[in-house]
C-alpha atoms as a PDB file:
ATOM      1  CA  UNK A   1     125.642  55.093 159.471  1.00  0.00           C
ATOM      2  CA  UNK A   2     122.409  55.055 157.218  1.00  0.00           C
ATOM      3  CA  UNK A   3     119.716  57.277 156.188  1.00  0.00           C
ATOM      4  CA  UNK A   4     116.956  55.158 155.073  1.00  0.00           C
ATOM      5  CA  UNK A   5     113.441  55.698 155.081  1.00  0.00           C
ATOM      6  CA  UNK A   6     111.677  52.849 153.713  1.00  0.00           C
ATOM      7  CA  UNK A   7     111.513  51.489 157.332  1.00  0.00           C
ATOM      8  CA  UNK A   8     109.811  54.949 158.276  1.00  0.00           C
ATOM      9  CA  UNK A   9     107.478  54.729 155.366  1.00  0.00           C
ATOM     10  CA  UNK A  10     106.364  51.992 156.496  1.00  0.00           C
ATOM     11  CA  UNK A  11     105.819  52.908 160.232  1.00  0.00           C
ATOM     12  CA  UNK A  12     103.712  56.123 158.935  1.00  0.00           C
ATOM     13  CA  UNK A  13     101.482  54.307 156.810  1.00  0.00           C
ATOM     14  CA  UNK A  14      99.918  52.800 159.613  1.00  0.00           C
ATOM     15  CA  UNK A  15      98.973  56.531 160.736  1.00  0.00           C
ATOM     16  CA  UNK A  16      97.804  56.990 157.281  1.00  0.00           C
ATOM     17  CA  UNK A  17     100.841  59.323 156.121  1.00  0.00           C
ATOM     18  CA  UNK A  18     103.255  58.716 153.462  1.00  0.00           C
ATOM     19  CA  UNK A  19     106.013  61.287 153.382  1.00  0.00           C
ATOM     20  CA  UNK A  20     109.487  61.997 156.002  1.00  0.00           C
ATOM     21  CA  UNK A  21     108.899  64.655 158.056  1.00  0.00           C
ATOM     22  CA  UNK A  22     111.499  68.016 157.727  1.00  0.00           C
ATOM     23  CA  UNK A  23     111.985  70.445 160.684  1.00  0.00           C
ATOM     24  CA  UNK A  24     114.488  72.921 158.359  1.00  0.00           C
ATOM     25  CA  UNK A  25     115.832  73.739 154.923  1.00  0.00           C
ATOM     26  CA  UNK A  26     118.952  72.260 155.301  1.00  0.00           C
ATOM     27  CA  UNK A  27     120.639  69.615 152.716  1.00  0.00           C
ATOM     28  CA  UNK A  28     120.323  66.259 154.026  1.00  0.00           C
ATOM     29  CA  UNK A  29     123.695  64.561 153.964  1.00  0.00           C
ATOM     30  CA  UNK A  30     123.706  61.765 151.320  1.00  0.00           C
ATOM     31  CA  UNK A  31     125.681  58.023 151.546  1.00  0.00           C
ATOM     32  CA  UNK A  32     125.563  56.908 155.346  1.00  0.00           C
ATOM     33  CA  UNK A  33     124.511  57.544 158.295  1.00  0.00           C
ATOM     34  CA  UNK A  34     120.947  57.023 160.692  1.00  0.00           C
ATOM     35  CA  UNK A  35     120.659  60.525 159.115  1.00  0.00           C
ATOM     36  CA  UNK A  36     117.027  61.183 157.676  1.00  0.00           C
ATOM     37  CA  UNK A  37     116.385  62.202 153.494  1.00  0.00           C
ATOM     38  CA  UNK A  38     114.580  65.205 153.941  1.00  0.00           C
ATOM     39  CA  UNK A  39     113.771  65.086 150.201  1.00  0.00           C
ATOM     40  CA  UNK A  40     111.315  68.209 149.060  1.00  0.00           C
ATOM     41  CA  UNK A  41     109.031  67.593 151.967  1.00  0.00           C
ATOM     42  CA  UNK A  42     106.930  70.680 152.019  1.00  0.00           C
ATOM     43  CA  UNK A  43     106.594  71.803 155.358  1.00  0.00           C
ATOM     44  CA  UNK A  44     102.660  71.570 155.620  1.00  0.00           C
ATOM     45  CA  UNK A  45     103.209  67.808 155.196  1.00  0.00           C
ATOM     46  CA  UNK A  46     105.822  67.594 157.173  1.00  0.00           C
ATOM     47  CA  UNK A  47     104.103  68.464 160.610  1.00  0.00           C
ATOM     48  CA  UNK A  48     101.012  66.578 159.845  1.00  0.00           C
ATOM     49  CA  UNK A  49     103.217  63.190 159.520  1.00  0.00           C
ATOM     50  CA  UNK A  50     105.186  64.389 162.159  1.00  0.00           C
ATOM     51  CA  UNK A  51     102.280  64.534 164.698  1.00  0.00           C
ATOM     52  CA  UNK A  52     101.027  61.156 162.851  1.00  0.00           C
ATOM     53  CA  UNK A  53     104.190  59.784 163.616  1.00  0.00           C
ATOM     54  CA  UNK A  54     103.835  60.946 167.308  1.00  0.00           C
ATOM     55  CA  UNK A  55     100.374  59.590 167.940  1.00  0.00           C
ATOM     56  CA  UNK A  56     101.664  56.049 166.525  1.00  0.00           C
ATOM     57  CA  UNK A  57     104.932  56.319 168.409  1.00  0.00           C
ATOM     58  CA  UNK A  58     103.453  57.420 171.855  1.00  0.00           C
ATOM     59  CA  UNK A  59     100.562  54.404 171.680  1.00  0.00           C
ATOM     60  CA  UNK A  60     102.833  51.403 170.623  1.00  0.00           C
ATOM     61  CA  UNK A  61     106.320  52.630 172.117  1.00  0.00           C
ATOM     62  CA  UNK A  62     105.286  54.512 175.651  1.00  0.00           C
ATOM     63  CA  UNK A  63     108.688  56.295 176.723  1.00  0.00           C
ATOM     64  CA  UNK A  64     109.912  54.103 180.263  1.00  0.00           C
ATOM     65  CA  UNK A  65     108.598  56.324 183.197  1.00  0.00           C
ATOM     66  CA  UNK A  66     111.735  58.890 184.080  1.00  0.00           C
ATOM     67  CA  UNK A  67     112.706  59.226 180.143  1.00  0.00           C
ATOM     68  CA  UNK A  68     111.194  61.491 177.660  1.00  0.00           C
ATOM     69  CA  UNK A  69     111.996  64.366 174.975  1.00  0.00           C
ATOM     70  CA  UNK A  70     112.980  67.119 177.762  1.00  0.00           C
ATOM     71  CA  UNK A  71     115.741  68.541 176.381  1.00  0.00           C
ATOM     72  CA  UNK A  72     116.422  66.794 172.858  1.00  0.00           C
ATOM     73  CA  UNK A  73     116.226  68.676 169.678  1.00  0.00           C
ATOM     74  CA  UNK A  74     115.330  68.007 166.206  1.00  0.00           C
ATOM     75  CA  UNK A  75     117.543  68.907 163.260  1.00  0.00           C
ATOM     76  CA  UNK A  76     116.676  69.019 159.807  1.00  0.00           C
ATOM     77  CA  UNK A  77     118.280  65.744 159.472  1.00  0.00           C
ATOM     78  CA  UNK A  78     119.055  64.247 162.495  1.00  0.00           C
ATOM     79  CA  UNK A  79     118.033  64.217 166.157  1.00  0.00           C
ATOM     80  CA  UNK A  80     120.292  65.680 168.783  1.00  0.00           C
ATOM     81  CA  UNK A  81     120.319  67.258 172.715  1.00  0.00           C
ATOM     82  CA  UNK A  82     121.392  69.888 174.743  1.00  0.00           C
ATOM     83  CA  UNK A  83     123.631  68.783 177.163  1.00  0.00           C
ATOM     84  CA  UNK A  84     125.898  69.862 179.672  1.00  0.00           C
ATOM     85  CA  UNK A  85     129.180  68.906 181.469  1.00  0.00           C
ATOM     86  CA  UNK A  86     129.253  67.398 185.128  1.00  0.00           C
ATOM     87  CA  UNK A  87     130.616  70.958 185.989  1.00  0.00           C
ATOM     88  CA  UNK A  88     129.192  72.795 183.758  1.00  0.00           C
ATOM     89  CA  UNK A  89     127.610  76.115 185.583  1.00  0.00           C
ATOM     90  CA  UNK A  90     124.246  77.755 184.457  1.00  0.00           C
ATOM     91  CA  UNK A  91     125.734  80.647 182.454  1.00  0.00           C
ATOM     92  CA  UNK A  92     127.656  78.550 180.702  1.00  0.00           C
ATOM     93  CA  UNK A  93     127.163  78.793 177.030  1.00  0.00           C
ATOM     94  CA  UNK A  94     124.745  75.921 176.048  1.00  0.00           C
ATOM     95  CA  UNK A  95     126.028  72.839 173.766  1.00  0.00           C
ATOM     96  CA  UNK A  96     124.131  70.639 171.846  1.00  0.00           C
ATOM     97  CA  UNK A  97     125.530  67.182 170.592  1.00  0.00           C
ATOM     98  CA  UNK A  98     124.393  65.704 167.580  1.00  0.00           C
ATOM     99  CA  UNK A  99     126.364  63.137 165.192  1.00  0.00           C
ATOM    100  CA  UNK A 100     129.396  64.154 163.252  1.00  0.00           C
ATOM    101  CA  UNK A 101     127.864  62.975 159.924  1.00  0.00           C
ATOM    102  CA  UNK A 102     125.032  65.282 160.614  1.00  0.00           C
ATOM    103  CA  UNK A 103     126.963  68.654 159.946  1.00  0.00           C
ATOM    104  CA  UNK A 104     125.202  70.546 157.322  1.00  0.00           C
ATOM    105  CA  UNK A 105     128.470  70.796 155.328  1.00  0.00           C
ATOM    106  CA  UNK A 106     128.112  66.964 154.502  1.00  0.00           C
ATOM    107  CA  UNK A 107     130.752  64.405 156.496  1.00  0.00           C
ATOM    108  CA  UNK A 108     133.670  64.909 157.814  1.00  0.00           C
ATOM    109  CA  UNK A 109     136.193  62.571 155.855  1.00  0.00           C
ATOM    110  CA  UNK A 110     138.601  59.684 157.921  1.00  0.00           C
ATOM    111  CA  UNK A 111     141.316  61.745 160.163  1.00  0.00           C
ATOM    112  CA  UNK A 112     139.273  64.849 159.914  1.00  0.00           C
ATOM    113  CA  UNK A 113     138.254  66.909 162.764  1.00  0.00           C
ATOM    114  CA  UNK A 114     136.502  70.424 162.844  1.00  0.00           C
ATOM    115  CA  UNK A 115     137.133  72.998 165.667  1.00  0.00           C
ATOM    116  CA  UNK A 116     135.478  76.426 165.329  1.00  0.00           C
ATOM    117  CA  UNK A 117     133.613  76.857 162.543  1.00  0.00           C
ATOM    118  CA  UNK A 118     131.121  79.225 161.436  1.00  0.00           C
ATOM    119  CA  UNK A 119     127.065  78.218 162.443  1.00  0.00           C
ATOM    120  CA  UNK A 120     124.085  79.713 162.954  1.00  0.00           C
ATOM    121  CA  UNK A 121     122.495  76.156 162.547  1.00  0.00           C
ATOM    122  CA  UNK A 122     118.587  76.162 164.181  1.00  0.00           C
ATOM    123  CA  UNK A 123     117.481  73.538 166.728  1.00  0.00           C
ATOM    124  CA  UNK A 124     113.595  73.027 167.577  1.00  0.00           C
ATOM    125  CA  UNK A 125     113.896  72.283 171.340  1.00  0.00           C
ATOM    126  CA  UNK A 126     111.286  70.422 172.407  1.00  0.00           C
ATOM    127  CA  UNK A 127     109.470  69.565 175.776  1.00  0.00           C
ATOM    128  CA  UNK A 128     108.569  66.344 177.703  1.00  0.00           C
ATOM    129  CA  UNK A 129     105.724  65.403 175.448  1.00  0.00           C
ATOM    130  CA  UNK A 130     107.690  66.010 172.205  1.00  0.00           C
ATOM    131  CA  UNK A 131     106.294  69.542 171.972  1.00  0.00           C
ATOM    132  CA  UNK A 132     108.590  72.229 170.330  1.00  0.00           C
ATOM    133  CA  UNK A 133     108.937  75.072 172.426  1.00  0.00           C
ATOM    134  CA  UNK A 134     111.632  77.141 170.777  1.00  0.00           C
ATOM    135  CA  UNK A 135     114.151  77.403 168.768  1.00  0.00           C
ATOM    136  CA  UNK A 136     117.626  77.578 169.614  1.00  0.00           C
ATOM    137  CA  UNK A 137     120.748  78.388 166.938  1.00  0.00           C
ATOM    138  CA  UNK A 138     124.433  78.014 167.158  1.00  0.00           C
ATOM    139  CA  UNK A 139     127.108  80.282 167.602  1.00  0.00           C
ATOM    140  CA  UNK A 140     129.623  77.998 166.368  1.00  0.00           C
ATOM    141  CA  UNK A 141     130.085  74.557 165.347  1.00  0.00           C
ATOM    142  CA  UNK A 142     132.515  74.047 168.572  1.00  0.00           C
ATOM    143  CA  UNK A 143     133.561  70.550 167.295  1.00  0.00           C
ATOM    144  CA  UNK A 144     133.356  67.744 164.847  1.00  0.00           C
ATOM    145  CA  UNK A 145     134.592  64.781 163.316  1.00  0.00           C
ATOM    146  CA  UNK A 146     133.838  60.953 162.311  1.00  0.00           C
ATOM    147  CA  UNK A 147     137.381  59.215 163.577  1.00  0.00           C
ATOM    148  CA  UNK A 148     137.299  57.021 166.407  1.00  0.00           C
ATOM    149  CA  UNK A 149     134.029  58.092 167.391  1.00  0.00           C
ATOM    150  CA  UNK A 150     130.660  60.294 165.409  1.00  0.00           C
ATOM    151  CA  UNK A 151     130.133  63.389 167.443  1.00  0.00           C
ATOM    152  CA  UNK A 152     129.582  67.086 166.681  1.00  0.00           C
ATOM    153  CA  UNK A 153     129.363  69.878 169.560  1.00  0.00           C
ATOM    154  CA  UNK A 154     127.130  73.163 168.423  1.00  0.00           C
ATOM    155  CA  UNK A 155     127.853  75.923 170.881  1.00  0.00           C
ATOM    156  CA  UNK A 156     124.553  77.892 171.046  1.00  0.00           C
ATOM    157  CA  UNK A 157     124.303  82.009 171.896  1.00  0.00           C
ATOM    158  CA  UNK A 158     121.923  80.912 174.565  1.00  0.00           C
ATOM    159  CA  UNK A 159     123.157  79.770 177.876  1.00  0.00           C
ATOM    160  CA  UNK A 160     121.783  77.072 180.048  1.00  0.00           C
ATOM    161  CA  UNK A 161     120.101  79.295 182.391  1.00  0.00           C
ATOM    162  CA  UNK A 162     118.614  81.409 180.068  1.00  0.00           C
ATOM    163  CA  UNK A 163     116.919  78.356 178.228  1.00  0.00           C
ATOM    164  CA  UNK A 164     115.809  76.877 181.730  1.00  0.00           C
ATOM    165  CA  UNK A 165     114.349  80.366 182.619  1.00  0.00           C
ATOM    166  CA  UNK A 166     112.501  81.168 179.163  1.00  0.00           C
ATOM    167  CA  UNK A 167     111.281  77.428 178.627  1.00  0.00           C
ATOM    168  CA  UNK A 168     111.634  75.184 181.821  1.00  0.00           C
ATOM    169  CA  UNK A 169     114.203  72.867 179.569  1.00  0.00           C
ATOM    170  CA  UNK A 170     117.293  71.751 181.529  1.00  0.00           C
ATOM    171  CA  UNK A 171     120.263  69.857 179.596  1.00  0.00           C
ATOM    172  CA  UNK A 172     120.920  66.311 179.756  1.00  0.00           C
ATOM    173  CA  UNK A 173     123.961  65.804 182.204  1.00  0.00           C
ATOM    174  CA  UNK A 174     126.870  63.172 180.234  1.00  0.00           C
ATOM    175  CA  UNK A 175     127.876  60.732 182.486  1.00  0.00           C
ATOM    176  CA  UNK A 176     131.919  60.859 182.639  1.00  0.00           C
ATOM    177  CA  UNK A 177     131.900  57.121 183.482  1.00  0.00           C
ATOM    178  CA  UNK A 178     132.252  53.685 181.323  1.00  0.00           C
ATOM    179  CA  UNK A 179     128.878  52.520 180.635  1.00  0.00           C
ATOM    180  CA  UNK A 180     127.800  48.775 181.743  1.00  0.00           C
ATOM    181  CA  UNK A 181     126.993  46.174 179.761  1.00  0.00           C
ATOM    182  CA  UNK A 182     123.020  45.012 180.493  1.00  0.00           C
ATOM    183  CA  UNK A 183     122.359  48.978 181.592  1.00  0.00           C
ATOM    184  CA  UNK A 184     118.546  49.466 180.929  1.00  0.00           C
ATOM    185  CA  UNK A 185     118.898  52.172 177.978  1.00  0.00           C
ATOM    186  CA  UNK A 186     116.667  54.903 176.425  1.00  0.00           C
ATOM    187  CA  UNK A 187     116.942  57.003 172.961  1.00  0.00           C
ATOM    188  CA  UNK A 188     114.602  59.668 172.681  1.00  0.00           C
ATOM    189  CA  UNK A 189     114.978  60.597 168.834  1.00  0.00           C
ATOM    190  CA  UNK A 190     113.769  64.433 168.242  1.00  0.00           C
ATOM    191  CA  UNK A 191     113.398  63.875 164.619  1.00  0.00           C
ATOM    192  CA  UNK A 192     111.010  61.170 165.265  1.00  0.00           C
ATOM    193  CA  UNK A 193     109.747  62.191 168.479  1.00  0.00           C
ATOM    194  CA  UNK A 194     109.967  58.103 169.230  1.00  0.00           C
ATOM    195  CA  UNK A 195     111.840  57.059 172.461  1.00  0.00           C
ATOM    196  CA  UNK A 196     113.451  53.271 171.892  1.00  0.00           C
ATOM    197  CA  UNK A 197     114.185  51.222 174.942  1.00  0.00           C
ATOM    198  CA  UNK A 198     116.848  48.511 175.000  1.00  0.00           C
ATOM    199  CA  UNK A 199     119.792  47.171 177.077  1.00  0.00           C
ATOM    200  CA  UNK A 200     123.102  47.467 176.264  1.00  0.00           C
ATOM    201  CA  UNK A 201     124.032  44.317 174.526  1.00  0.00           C
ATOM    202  CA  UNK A 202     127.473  44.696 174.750  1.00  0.00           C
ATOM    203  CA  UNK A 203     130.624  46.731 172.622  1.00  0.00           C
ATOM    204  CA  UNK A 204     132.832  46.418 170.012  1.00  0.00           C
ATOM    205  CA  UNK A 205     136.514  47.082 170.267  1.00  0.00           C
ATOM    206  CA  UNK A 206     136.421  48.335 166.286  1.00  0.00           C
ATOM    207  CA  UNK A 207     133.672  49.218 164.002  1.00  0.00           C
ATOM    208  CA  UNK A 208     134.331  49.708 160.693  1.00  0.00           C
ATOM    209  CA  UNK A 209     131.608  51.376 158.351  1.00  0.00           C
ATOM    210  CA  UNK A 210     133.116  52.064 154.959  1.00  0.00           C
ATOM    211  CA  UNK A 211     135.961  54.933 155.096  1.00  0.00           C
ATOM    212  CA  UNK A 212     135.013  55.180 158.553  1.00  0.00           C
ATOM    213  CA  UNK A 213     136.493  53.628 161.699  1.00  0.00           C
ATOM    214  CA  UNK A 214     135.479  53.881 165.470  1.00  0.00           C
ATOM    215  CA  UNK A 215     136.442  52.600 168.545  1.00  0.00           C
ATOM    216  CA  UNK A 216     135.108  50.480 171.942  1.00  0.00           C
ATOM    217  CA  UNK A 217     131.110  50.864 170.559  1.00  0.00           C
ATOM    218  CA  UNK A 218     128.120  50.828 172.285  1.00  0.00           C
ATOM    219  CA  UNK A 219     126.121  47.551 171.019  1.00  0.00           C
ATOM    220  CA  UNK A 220     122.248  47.726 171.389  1.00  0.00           C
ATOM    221  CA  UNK A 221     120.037  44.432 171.896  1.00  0.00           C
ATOM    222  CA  UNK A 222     118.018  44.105 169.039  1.00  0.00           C
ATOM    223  CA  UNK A 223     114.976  45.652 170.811  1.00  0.00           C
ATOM    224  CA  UNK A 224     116.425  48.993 169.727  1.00  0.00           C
ATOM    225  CA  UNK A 225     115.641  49.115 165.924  1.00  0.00           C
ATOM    226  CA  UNK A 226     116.970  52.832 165.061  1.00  0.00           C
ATOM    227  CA  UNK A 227     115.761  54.354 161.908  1.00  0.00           C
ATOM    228  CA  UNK A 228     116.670  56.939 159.547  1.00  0.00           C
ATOM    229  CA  UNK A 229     116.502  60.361 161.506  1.00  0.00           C
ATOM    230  CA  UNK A 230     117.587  59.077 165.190  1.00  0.00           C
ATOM    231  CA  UNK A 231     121.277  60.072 164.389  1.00  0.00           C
ATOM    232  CA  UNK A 232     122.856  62.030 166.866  1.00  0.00           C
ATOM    233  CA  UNK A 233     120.035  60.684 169.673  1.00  0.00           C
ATOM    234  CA  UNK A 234     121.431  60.595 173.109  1.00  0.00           C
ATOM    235  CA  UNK A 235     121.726  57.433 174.622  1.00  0.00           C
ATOM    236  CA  UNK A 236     120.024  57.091 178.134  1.00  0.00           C
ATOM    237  CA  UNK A 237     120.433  55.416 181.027  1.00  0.00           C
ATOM    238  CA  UNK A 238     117.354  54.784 182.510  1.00  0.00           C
ATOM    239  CA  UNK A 239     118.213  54.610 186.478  1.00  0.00           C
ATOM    240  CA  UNK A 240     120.653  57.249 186.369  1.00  0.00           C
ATOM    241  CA  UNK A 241     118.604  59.614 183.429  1.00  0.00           C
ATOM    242  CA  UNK A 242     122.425  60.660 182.425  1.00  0.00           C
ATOM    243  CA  UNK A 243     123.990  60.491 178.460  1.00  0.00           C
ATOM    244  CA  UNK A 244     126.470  57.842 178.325  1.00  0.00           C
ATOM    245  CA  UNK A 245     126.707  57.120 174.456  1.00  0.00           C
ATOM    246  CA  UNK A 246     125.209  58.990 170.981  1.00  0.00           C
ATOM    247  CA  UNK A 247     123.661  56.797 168.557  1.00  0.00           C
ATOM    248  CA  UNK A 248     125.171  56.482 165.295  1.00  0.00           C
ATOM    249  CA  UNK A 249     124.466  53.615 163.065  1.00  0.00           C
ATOM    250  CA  UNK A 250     123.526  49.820 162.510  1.00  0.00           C
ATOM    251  CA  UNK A 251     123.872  47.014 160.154  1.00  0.00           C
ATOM    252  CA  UNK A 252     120.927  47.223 157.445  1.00  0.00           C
ATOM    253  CA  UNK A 253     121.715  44.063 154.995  1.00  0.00           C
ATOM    254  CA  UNK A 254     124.082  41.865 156.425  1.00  0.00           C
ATOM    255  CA  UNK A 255     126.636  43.210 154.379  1.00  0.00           C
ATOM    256  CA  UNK A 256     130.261  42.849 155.609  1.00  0.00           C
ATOM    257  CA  UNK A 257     132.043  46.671 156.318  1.00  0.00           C
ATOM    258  CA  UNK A 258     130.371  48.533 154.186  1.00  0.00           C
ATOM    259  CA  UNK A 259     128.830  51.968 153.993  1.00  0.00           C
ATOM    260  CA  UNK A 260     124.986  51.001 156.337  1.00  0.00           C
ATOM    261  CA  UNK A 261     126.349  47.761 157.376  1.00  0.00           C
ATOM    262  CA  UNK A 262     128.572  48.731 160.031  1.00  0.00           C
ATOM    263  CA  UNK A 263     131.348  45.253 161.289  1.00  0.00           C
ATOM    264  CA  UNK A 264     132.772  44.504 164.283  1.00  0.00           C
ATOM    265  CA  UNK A 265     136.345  43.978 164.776  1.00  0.00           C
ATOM    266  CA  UNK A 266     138.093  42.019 167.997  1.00  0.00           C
ATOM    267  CA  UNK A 267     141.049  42.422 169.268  1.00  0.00           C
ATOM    268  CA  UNK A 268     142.787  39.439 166.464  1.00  0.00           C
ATOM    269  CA  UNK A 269     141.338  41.265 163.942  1.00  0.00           C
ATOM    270  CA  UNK A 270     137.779  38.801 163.528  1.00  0.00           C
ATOM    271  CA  UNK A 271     135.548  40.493 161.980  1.00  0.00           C
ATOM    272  CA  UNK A 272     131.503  39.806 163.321  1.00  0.00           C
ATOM    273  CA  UNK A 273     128.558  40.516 161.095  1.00  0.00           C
ATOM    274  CA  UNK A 274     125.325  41.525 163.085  1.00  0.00           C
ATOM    275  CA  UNK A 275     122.460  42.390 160.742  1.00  0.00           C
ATOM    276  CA  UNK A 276     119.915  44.378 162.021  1.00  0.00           C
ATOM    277  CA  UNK A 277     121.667  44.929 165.589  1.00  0.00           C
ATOM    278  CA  UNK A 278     122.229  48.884 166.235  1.00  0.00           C
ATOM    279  CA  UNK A 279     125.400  50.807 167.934  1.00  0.00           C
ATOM    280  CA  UNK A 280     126.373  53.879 169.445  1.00  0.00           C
ATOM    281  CA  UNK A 281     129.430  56.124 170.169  1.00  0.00           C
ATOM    282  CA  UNK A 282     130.647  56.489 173.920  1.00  0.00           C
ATOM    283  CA  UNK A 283     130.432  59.629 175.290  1.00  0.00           C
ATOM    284  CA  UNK A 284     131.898  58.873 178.743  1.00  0.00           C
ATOM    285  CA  UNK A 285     135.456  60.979 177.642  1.00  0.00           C
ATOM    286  CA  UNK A 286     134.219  63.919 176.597  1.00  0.00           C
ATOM    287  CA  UNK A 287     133.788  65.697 179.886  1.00  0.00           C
ATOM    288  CA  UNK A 288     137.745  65.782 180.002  1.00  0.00           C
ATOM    289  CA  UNK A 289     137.855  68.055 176.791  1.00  0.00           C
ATOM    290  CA  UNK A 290     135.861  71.185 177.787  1.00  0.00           C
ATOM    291  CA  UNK A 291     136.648  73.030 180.994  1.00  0.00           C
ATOM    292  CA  UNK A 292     135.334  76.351 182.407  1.00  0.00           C
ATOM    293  CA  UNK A 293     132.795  78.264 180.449  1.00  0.00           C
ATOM    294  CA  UNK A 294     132.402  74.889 178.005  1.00  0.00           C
ATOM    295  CA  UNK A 295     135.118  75.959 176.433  1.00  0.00           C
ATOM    296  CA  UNK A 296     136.750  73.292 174.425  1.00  0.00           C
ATOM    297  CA  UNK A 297     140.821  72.176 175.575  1.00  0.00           C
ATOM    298  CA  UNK A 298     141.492  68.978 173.106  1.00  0.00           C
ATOM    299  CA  UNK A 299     144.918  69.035 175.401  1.00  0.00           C
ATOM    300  CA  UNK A 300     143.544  68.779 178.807  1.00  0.00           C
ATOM    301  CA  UNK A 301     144.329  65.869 180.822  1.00  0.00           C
ATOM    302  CA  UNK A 302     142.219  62.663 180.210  1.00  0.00           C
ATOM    303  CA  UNK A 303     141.015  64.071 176.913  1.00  0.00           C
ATOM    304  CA  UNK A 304     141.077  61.631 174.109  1.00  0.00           C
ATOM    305  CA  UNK A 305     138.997  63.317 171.276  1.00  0.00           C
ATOM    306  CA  UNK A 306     140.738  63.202 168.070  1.00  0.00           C
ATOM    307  CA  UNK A 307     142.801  66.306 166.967  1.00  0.00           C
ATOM    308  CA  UNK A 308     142.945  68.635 164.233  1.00  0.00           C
END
């Protein structure tokens, strides 16, 4: 995980800008993560590099036909979606998934995991083109952690149907399958309001970023150069339009295991250095841990999220 925004400071020079944008007060989490540093961004500033940002974005990285921003949010930190369940129903209570190390309490240490806690968190949902259209806030923080996978589940007072009826948003659907090496892959980031396009490159049985360990990861191609702020993007599948991983982190320096410089470990315990390559978290097992009404069962069959 990483939070650097050189590489965006960059990017938004070219549209003349030279701040991060910030869609919230909230702390920005500090150490690692593809988590943004909000910084003291004023808000004035922040929407004028944000549309800068989207101008630049939407000329010199057009979203693939089929994928755009329908249904992602944008935290203060981090970019995120609301998504549903293969069975979920319409008055279900929505969900939206962002990253674990995006909670605005700061990250949740090795072997930790959060059930039920307290949030009214804000999300600005946003449109096809980017647009925001509303914003949404949490009932509860349903689930979290960083072991064996980066995932947090925010369980909004706003159902599915109601958001589809007040805004013509549906959620994104998670597949509940493997995902495919060479799958044609898209990452709509709210934060940025940027969509990368990649194929899957492959996965990693371990990854080990500092304190933090998880397993069988999503590898990116390199074509899929995540930044600072796309943590907690869903991952895309272009043919099928359906979730099947979160994006999380990426190697920044070439450094071996360490906090932004993500390793990979095989099966004999060889550890692989990728600079500059990108990952993401499966998301294919989740379905098995929430049944009817979204409710969250870490003890139902098939469900292999980590425990309190």
């Amino acid at each position: 995980m990483r939070k650097p925004l050189a590489a965006a400071f960059c990017a938004l020079a070219i549209a003349g800008a030279g701040a991060a944008p910030a869609t919230a007060a909230d702390a920005a989490p500090t150490g690692v993560g593809k988590a943004a540093d909000t910084g003291a961004v004023t808000s004035a500033v922040s929407d004028v590099v944000t549309s800068a940002a989207q101008t630049v974005s939407g000329i010199t990285n057009p979203a693939p036909k089929g994928v755009n921003f329908a249904g992602t949010v944008a935290l203060s930190n981090c970019s995120g979606s609301v998504v549903r369940m293969p069975d979920s129903e319409a008055d279900d209570p929505a969900l939206v998934m962002t990253n674990g190390h995006c909670l605005e309490s700061g990250f949740p240490g090795p072997g930790e995991v959060q059930v039920d806690k307290a949030s009214s968190r804000t999300f600005s949902l946003l449109n096809a083109s980017g647009s925001r259209v509303a914003t949404l806030r949490a009932a509860k923080l349903a689930y979290a952690t960083m072991t064996d996978t980066d995932v947090a589940f925010y369980q909004l007072t706003t159902s599915y149907g109601q958001i589809k009826s007040s805004y013509g948003i549906s959620p994104l659907t998670l597949n509940d399958t493997h995902p495919v090496a060479g799958t044609a892959i898209s990452i709509p980031s709210g934060y940025w309001k940027r969509v990368y396009s990649c194929d899957i490159d492959g996965f990693a049985p371990t990854l080990k970023e500092g304190d933090w360990t998880w397993k069988d990861s999503v590898r990116y191609t390199s074509a899929c150069n995540t930044i600072g702020g796309t943590s907690g993007s869903p991952v895309v599948d272009q043919a099928s339009g359906k979730v099947v991983a979160i994006n999380n982190t990426g190697n920044e320096d070439g450094e071996r295991c360490t906090v932004n410089n993500p390793c990979e470990v095989d099966a004999s315990g060889n550890v692989t250095v990728r600079k500059g390559i990108n990952y993401a978290q499966e998301t294919y097992q989740i379905p098995s841990c929430f049944g009817i009404d979204n409710k969250l069962d870490l003890s139902a069959s098939g469900c292999t999220l980590p425990k309190p």
